[in-house]
Protein backbone atom coordinates (compact mmCIF):
# COMPACT_ATOMS: atom_id res chain seq x y z
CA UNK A 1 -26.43 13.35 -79.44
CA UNK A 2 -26.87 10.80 -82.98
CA UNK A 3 -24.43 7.78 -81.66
CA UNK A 4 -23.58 7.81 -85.39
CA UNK A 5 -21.64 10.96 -85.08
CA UNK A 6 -20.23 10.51 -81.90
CA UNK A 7 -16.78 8.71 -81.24
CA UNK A 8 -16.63 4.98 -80.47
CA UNK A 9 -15.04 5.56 -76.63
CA UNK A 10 -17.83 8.06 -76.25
CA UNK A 11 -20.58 4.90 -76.93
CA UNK A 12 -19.60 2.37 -74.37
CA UNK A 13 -21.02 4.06 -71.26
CA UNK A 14 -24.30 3.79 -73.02
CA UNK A 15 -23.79 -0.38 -73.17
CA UNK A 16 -22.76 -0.95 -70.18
CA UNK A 17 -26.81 -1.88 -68.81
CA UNK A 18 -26.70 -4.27 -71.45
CA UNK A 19 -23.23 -5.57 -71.08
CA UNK A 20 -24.12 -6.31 -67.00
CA UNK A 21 -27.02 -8.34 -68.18
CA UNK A 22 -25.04 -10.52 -70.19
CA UNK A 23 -22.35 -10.86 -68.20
CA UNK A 24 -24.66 -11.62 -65.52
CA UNK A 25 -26.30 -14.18 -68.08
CA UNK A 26 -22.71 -15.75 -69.07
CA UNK A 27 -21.52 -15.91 -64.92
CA UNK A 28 -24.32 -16.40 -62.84
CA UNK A 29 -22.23 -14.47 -60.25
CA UNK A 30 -22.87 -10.76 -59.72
CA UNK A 31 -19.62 -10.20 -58.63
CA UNK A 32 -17.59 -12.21 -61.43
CA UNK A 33 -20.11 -10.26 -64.10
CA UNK A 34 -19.03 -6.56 -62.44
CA UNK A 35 -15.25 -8.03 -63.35
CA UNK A 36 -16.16 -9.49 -66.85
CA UNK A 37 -17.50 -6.20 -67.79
CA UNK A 38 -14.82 -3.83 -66.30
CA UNK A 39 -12.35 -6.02 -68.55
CA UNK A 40 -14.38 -5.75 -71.11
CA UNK A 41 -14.28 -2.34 -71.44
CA UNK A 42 -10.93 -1.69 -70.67
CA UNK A 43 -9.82 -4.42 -73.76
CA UNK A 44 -12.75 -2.10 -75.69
CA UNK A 45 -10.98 0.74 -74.90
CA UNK A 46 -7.24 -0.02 -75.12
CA UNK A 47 -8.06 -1.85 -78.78
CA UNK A 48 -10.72 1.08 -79.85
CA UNK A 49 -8.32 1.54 -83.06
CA UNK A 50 -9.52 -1.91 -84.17
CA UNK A 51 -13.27 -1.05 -84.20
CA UNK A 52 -14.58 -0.16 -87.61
CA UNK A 53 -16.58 3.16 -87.77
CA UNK A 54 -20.39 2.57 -89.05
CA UNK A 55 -20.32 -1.68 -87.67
CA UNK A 56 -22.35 -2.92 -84.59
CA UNK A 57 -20.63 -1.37 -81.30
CA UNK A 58 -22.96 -3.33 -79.22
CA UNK A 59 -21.71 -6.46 -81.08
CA UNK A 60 -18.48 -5.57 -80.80
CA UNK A 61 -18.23 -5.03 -76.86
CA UNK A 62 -20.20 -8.06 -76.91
CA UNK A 63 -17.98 -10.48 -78.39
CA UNK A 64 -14.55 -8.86 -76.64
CA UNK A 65 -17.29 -9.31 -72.90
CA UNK A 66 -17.99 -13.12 -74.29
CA UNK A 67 -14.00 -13.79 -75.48
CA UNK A 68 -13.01 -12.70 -72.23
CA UNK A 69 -15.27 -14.83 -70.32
CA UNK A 70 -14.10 -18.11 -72.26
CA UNK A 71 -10.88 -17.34 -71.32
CA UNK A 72 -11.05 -17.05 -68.12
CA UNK A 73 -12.96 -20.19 -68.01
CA UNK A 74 -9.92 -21.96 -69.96
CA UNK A 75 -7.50 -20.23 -66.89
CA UNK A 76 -9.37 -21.45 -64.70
CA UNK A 77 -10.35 -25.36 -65.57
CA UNK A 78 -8.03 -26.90 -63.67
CA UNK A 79 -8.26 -24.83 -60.75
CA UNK A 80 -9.29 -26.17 -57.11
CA UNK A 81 -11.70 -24.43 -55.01
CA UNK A 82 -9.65 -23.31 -52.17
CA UNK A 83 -11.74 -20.06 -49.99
CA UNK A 84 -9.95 -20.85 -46.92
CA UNK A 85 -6.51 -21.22 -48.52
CA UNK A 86 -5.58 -24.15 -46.59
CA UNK A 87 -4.35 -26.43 -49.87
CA UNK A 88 -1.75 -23.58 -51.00
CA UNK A 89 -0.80 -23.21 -47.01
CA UNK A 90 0.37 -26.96 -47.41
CA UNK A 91 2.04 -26.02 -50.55
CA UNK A 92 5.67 -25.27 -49.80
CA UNK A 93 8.73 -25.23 -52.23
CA UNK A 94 12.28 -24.60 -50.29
CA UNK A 95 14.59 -23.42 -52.83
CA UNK A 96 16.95 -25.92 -53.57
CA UNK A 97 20.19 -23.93 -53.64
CA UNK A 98 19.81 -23.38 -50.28
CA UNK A 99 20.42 -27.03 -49.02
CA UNK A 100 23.10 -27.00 -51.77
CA UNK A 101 24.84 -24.13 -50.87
CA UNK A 102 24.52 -25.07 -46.90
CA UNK A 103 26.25 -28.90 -47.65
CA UNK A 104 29.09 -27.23 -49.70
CA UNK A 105 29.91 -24.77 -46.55
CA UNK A 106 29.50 -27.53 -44.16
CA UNK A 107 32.23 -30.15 -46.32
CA UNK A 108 34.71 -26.64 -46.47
CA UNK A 109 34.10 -26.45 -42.81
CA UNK A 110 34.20 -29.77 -41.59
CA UNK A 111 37.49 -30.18 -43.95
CA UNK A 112 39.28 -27.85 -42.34
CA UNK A 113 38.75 -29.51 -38.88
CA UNK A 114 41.30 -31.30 -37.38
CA UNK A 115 41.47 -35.38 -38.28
CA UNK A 116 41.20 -36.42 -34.81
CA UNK A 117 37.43 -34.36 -34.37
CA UNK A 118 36.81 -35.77 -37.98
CA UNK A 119 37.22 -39.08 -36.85
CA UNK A 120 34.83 -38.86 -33.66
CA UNK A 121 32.41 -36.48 -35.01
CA UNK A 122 31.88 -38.78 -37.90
CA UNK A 123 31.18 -41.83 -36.18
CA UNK A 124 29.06 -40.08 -33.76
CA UNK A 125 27.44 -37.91 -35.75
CA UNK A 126 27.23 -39.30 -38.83
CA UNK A 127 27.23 -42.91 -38.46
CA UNK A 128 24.89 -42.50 -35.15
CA UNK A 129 27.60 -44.34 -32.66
CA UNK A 130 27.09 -43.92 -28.68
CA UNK A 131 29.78 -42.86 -27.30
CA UNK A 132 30.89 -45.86 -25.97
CA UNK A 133 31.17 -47.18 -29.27
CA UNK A 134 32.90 -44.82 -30.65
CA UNK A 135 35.66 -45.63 -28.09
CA UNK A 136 35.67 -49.02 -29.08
CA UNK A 137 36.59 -48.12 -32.60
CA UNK A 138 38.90 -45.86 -32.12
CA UNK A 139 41.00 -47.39 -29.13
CA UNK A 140 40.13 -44.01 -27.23
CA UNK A 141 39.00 -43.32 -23.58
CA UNK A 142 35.07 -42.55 -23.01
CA UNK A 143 35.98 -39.30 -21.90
CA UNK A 144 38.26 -38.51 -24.71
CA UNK A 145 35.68 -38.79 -27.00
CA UNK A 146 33.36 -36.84 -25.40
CA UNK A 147 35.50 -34.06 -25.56
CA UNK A 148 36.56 -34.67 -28.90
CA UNK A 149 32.57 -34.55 -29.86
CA UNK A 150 32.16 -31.34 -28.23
CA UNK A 151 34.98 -29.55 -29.31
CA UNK A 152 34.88 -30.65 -32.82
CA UNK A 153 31.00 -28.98 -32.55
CA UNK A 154 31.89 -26.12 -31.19
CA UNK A 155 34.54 -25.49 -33.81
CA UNK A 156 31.99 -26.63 -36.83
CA UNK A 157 29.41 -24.49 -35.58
CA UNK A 158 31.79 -21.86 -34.86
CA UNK A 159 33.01 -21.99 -38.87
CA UNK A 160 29.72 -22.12 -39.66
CA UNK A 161 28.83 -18.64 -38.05
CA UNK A 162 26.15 -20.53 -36.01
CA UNK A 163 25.35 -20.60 -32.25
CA UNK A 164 24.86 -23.66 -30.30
CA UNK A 165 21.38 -25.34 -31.51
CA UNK A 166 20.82 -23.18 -34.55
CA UNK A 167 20.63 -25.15 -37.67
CA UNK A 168 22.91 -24.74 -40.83
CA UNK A 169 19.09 -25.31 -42.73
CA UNK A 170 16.81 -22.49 -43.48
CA UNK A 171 13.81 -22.29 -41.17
CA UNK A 172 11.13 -23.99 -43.54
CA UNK A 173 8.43 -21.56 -41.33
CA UNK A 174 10.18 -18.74 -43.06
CA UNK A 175 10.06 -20.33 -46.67
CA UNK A 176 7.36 -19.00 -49.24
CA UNK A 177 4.23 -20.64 -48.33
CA UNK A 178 1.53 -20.99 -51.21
CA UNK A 179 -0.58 -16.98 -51.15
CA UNK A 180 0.56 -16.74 -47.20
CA UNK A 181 3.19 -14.43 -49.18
CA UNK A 182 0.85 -11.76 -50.33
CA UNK A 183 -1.23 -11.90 -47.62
């Protein structure tokens, strides 16, 4: 059939030898020239309204093949060879509402406990006291603050919807790891 009378979309298939060889000439890379082409030729295809009728088709596929290999080399500059993925594995981002949005329900719940389990919890806790010390401060027995401690983490936790030795935190295992995700 005279490739002058033919449609444009009905030419490509017959470029396609010579658009392998120059993406193969552009990449180096077999692989990454079977991918150059294909987008090639779908961009030919989905812009075929912009080809003029009666110019160079070759030349056209051409420069949309050649286009789309400079851009991908301009995506791709400041990318780091990674085959094994083990540089995105480190690459972790917790989102940081969760650690806001735990503190704020541990302050409601830790405000509603009573002072007395405030008090112990705080210096225990919070300020890293033994217990012993904590006795000292507060003029209390050993024992009582023992107790104290335990009850007034029992009742946290208990506000908290946790059980005993689960964290308030999200699990950072279970946080979006780097392509792990889509894996």
């Amino acid at each position: 059939m005279d490739q002058t009378l033919s449609p444009p979309r009905d030419q490509i298939t017959d470029h396609l030898p010579a658009l392998r060889a120059f993406a193969l000439s552009l990449t180096r890379n077999p692989d990454r020239a079977a991918d150059l082409v294909q987008d090639a030729v779908i961009k030919a295809w989905t812009h075929i309204d912009s080809f003029q009728p009666g110019t160079n088709l070759r030349g056209w596929l051409f420069t949309i093949l050649r286009n789309a290999h400079y851009s991908d080399l301009r995506k791709t500059r400041r990318e780091v060879p990674d085959p094994d993925g083990l540089l995105a594995a480190r690459l972790m981002v917790m989102p940081a509402h969760d650690g806001v949005l735990a503190m704020r329900e541990f302050h409601a719940a830790f405000a509603r406990l009573s002072a007395e389990h405030r008090q112990v919890l705080t210096l225990v806790g919070a300020h890293g006291y033994s217990y012993h010390e904590a006795a000292q401060s507060t003029a209390l027995a050993v024992g009582t603050v023992k107790s104290r401690v335990s009850r007034a983490r029992s009742d946290l936790l208990g506000r908290l919807g946790l059980s005993k030795g689960e964290s308030p935190m999200p699990d950072p295992d279970k946080c979006f790891r780097g392509v792990e995700a889509f894996a």
